[in-house]
C-alpha atoms as a PDB file:
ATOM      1  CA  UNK A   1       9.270-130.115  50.789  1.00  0.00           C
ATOM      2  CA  UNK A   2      10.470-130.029  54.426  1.00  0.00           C
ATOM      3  CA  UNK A   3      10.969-126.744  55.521  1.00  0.00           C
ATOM      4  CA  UNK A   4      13.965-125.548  57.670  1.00  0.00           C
ATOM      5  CA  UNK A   5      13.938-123.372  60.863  1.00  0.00           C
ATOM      6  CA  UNK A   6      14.074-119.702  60.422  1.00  0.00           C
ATOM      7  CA  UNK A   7      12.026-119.528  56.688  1.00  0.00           C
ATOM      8  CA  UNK A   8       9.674-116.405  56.221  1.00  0.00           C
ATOM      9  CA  UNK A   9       6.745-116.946  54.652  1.00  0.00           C
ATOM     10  CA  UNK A  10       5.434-113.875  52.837  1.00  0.00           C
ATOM     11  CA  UNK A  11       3.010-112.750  55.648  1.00  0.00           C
ATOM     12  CA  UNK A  12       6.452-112.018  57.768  1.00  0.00           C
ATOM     13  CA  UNK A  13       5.301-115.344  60.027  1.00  0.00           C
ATOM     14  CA  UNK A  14       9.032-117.426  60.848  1.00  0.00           C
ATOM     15  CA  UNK A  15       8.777-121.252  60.849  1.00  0.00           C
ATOM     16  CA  UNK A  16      10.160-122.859  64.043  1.00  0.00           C
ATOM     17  CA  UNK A  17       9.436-126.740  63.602  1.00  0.00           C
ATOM     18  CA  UNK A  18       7.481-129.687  63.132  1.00  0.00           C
ATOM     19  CA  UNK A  19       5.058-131.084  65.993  1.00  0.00           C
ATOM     20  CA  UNK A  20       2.511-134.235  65.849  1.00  0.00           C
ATOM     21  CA  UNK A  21      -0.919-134.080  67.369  1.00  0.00           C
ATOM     22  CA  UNK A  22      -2.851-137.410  67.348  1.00  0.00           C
ATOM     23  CA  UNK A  23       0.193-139.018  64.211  1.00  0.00           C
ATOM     24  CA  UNK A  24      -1.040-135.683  62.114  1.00  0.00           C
ATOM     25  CA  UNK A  25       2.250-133.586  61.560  1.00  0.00           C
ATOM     26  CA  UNK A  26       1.726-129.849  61.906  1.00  0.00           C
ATOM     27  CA  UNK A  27       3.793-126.612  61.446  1.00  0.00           C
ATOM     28  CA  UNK A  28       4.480-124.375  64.260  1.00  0.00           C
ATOM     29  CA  UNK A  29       5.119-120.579  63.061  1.00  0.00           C
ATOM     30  CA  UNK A  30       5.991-117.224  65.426  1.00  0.00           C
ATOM     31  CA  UNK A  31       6.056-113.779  64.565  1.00  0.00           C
ATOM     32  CA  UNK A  32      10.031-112.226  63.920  1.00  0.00           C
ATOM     33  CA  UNK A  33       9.901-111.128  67.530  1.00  0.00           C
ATOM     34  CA  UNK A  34       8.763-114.256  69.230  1.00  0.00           C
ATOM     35  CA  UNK A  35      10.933-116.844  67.063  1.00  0.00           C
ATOM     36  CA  UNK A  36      14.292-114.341  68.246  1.00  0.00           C
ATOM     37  CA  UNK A  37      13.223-114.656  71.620  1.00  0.00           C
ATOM     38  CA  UNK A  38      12.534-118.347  71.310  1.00  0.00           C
ATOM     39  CA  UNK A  39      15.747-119.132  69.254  1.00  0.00           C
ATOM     40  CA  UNK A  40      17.907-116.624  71.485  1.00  0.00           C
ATOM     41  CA  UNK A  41      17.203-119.059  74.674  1.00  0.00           C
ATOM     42  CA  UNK A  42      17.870-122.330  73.015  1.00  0.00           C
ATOM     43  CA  UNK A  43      21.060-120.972  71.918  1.00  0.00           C
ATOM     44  CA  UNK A  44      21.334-120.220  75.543  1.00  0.00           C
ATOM     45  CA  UNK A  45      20.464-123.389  76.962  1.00  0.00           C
ATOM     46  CA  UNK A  46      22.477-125.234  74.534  1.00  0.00           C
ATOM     47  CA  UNK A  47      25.598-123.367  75.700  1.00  0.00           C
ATOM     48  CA  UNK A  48      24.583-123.956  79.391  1.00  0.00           C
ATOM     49  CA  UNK A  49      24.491-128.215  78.764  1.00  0.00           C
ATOM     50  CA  UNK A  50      27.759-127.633  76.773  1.00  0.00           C
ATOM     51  CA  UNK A  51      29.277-125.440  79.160  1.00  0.00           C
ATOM     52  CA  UNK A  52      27.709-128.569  82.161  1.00  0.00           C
ATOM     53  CA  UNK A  53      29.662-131.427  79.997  1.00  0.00           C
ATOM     54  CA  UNK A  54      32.732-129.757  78.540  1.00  0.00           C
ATOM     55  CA  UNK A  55      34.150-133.302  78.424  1.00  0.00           C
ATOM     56  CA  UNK A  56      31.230-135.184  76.800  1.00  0.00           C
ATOM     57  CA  UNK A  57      30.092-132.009  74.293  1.00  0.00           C
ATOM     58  CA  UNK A  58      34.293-131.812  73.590  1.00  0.00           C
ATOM     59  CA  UNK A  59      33.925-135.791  72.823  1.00  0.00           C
ATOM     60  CA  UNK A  60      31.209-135.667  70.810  1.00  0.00           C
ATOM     61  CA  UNK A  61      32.248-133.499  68.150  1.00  0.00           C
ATOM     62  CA  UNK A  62      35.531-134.687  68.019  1.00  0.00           C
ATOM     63  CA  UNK A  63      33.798-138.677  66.979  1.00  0.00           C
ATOM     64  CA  UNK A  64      32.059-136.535  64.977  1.00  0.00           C
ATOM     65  CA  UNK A  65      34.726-135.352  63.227  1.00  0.00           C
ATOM     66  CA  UNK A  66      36.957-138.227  63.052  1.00  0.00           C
ATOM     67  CA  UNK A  67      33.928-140.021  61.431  1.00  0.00           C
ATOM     68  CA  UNK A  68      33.204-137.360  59.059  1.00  0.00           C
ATOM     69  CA  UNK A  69      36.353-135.541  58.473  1.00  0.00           C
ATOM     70  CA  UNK A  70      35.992-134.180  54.945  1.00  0.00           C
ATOM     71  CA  UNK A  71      32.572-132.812  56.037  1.00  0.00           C
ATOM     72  CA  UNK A  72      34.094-131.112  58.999  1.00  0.00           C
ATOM     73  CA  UNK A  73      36.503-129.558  57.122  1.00  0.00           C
ATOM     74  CA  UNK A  74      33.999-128.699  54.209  1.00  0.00           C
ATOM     75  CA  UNK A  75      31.363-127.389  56.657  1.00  0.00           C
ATOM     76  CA  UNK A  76      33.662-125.175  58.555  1.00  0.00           C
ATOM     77  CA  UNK A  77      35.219-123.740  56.242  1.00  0.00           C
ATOM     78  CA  UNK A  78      32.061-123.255  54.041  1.00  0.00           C
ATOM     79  CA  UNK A  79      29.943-121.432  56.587  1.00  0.00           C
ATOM     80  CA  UNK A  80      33.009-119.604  57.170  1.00  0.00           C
ATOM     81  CA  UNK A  81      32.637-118.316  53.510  1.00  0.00           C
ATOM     82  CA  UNK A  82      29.134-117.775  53.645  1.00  0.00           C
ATOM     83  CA  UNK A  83      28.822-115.814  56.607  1.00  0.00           C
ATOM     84  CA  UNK A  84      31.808-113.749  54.804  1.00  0.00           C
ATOM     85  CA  UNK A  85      30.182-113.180  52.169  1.00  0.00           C
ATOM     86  CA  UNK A  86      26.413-112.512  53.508  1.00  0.00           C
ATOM     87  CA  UNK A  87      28.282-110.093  56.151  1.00  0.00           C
ATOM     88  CA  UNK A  88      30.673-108.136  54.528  1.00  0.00           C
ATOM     89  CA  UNK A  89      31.006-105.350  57.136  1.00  0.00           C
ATOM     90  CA  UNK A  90      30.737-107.489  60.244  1.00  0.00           C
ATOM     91  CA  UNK A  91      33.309-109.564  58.661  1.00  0.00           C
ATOM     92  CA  UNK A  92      35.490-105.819  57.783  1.00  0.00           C
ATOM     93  CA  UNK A  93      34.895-105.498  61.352  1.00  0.00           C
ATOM     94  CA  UNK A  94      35.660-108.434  63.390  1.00  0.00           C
ATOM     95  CA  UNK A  95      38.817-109.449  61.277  1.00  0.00           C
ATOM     96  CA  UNK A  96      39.681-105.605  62.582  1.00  0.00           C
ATOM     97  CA  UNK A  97      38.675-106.518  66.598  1.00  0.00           C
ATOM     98  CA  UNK A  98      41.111-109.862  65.831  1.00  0.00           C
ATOM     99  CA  UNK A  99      43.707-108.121  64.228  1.00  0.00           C
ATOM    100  CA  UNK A 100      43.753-105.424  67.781  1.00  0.00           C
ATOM    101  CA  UNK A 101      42.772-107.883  69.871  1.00  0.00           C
ATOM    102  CA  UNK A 102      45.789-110.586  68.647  1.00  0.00           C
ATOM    103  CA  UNK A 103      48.235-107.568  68.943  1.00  0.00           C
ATOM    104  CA  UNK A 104      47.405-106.496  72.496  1.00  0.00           C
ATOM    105  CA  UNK A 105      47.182-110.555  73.177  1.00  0.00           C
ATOM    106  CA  UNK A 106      50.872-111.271  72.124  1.00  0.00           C
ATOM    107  CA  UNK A 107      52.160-108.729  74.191  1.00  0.00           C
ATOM    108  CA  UNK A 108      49.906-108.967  77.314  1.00  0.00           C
ATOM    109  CA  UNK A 109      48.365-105.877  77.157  1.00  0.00           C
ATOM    110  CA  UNK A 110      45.057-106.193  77.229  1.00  0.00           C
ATOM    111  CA  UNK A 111      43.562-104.236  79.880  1.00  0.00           C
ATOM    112  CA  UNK A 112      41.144-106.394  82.486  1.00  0.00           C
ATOM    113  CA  UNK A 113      38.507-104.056  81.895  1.00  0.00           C
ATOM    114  CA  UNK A 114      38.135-103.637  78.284  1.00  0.00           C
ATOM    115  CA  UNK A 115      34.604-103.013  76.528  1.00  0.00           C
ATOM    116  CA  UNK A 116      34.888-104.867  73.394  1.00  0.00           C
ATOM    117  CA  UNK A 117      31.373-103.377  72.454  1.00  0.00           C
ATOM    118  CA  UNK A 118      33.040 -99.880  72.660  1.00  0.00           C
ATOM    119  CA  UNK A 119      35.657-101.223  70.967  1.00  0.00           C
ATOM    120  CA  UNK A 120      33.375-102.678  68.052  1.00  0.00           C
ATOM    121  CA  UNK A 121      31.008 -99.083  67.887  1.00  0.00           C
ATOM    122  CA  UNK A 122      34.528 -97.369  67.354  1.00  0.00           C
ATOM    123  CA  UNK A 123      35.658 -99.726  64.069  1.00  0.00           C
ATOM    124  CA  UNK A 124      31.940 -99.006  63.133  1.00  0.00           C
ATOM    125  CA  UNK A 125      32.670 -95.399  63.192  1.00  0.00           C
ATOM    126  CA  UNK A 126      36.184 -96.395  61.897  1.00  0.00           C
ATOM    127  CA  UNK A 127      34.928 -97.973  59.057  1.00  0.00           C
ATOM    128  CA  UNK A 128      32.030 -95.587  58.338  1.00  0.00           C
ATOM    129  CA  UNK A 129      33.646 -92.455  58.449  1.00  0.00           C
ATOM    130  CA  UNK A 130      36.975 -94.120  56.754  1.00  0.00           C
ATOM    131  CA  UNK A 131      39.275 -93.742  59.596  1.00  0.00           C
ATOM    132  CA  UNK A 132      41.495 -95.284  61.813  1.00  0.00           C
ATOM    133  CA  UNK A 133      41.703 -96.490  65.120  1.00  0.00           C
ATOM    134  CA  UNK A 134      44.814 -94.650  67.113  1.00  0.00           C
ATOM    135  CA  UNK A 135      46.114 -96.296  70.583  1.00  0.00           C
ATOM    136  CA  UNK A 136      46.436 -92.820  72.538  1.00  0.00           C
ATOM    137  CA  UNK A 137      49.886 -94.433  74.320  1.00  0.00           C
ATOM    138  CA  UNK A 138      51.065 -97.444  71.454  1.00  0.00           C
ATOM    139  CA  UNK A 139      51.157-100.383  72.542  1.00  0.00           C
ATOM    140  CA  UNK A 140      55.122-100.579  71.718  1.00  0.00           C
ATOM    141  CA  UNK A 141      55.716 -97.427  74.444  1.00  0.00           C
ATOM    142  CA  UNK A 142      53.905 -99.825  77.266  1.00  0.00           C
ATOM    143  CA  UNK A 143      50.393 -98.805  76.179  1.00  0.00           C
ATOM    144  CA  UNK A 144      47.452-101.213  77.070  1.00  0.00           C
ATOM    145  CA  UNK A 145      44.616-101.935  74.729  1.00  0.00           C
ATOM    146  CA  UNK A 146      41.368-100.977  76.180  1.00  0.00           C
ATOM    147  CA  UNK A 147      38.448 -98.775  74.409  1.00  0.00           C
ATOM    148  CA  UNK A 148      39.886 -95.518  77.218  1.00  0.00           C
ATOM    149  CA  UNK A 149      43.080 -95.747  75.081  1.00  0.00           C
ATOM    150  CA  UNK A 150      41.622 -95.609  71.783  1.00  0.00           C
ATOM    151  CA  UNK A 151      40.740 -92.979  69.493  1.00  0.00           C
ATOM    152  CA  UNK A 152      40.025 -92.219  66.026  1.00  0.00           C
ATOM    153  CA  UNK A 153      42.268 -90.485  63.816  1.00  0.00           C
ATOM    154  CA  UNK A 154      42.623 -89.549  59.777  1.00  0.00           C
ATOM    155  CA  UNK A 155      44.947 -92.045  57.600  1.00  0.00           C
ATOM    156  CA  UNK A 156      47.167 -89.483  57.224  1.00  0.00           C
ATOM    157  CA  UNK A 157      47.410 -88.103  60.998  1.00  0.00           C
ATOM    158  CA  UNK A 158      47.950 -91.705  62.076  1.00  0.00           C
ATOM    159  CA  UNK A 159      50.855 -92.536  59.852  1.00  0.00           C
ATOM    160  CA  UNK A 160      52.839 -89.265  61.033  1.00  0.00           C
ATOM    161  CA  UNK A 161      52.311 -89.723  64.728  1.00  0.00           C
ATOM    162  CA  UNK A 162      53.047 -93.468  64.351  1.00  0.00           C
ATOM    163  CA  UNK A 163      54.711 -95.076  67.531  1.00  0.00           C
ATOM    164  CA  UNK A 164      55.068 -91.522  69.105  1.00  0.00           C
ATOM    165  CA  UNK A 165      53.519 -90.046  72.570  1.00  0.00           C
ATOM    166  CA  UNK A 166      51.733 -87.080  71.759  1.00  0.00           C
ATOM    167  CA  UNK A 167      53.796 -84.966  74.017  1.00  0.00           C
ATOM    168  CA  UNK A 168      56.530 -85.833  71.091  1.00  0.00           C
ATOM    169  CA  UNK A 169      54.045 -84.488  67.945  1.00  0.00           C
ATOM    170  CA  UNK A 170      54.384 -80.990  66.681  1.00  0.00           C
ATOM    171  CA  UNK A 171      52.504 -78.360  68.456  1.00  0.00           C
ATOM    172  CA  UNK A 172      49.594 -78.345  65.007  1.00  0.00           C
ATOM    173  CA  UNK A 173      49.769 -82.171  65.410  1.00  0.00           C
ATOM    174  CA  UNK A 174      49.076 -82.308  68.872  1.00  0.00           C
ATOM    175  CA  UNK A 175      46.257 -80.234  68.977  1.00  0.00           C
ATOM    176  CA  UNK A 176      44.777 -82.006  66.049  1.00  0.00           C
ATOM    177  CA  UNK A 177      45.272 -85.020  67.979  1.00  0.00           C
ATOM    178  CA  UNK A 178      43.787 -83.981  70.557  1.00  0.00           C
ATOM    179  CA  UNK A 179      41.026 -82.757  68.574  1.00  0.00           C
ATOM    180  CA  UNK A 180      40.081 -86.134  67.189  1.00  0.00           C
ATOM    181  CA  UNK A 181      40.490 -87.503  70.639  1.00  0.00           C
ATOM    182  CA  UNK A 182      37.771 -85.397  72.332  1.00  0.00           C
ATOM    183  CA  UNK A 183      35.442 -86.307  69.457  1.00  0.00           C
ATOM    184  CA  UNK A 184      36.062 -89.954  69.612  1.00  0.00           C
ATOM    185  CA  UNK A 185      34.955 -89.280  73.174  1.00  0.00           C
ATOM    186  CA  UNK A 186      31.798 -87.521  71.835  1.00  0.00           C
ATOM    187  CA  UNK A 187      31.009 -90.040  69.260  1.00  0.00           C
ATOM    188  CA  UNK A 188      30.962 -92.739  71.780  1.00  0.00           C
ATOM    189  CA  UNK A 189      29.251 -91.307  74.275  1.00  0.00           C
ATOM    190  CA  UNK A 190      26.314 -90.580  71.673  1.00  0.00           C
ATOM    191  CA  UNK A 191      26.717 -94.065  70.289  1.00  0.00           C
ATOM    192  CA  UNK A 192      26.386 -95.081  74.428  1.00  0.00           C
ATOM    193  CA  UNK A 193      23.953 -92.497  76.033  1.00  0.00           C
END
């Protein structure tokens, strides 16, 4: 049996491939660490040659596909359902970061400098503490959608101050608002440093 990049044998060793030495075949193995740092910079060299020949990396996978175009389909929308499934929170999460990021996207408010991985460590805390994320100004009243205009708020908080400017919330509503808002701040500074 030919093994496949990335098995663990039970001594925690990762297999990385096959090599020959003098026509004998022989297994090379790394600890976690080493075969992450290995794999992490030929993904990265693989995305600079792509990135080099756009064109010819672009061509290839369409012949690809127009040769095999029930495996394309089947492949991509397999590993789509795998990684689903072996990922259910990232998946919870980045349908979330989509959904936000699609929103601020169709009406051009995404702000230029936007941390998407402040903006993932607040669905996190979103998700964990069952909350929701808030825009501070909504997008509808000329908001933009960056993590600085983000906040986490209860369900129920949320649905009352709906498309509203705090300035327009009840005085109790306000200062729970404002409440949540200086935690969020809190939370991500801790998640941050």
């Amino acid at each position: 049996m030919r093994l496949k990049q990335g098995f663990v044998r039970e001594d925690g060793m990762v297999f990385s491939q096959y090599y020959k030495v003098n026509g004998v075949e022989k297994e090379m193995w790394y600890s976690k660490d080493v075969f992450q740092k290995i794999l992490k910079r030929r993904i990265q060299r693989t995305i600079e040659r792509q990135k080099k020949n756009k064109e010819k990396h672009a061509s290839n996978i369409k012949k690809w596909r127009s040769m095999n175009p029930e495996k394309a389909k089947r492949s991509s929308r397999e590993s789509s359902k795998t990684w689903r499934k072996n990922n259910p929170e990232k998946s919870k999460i980045k349908s979330t970061l989509i959904h936000y990021n699609r929103k601020a996207m169709k009406l051009s408010q995404l702000h230029p400098e936007h941390d998407k991985n402040k903006e993932a460590a607040l669905v996190r805390l979103a998700k964990a503490l069952q909350l929701e994320i808030d825009h501070i100004v909504p997008l509808s009243r000329g908001g933009l959608h960056w993590h600085k205009n983000l906040r986490l708020l209860p369900k129920s908080l949320n649905a009352s101050k709906n498309k509203r400017l705090d300035s327009e919330l009840s005085e109790n509503d306000r200062n729970e608002v404002l409440f949540w808002q200086n935690l969020t701040k809190v939370m991500l500074c801790s998640y941050f440093g």
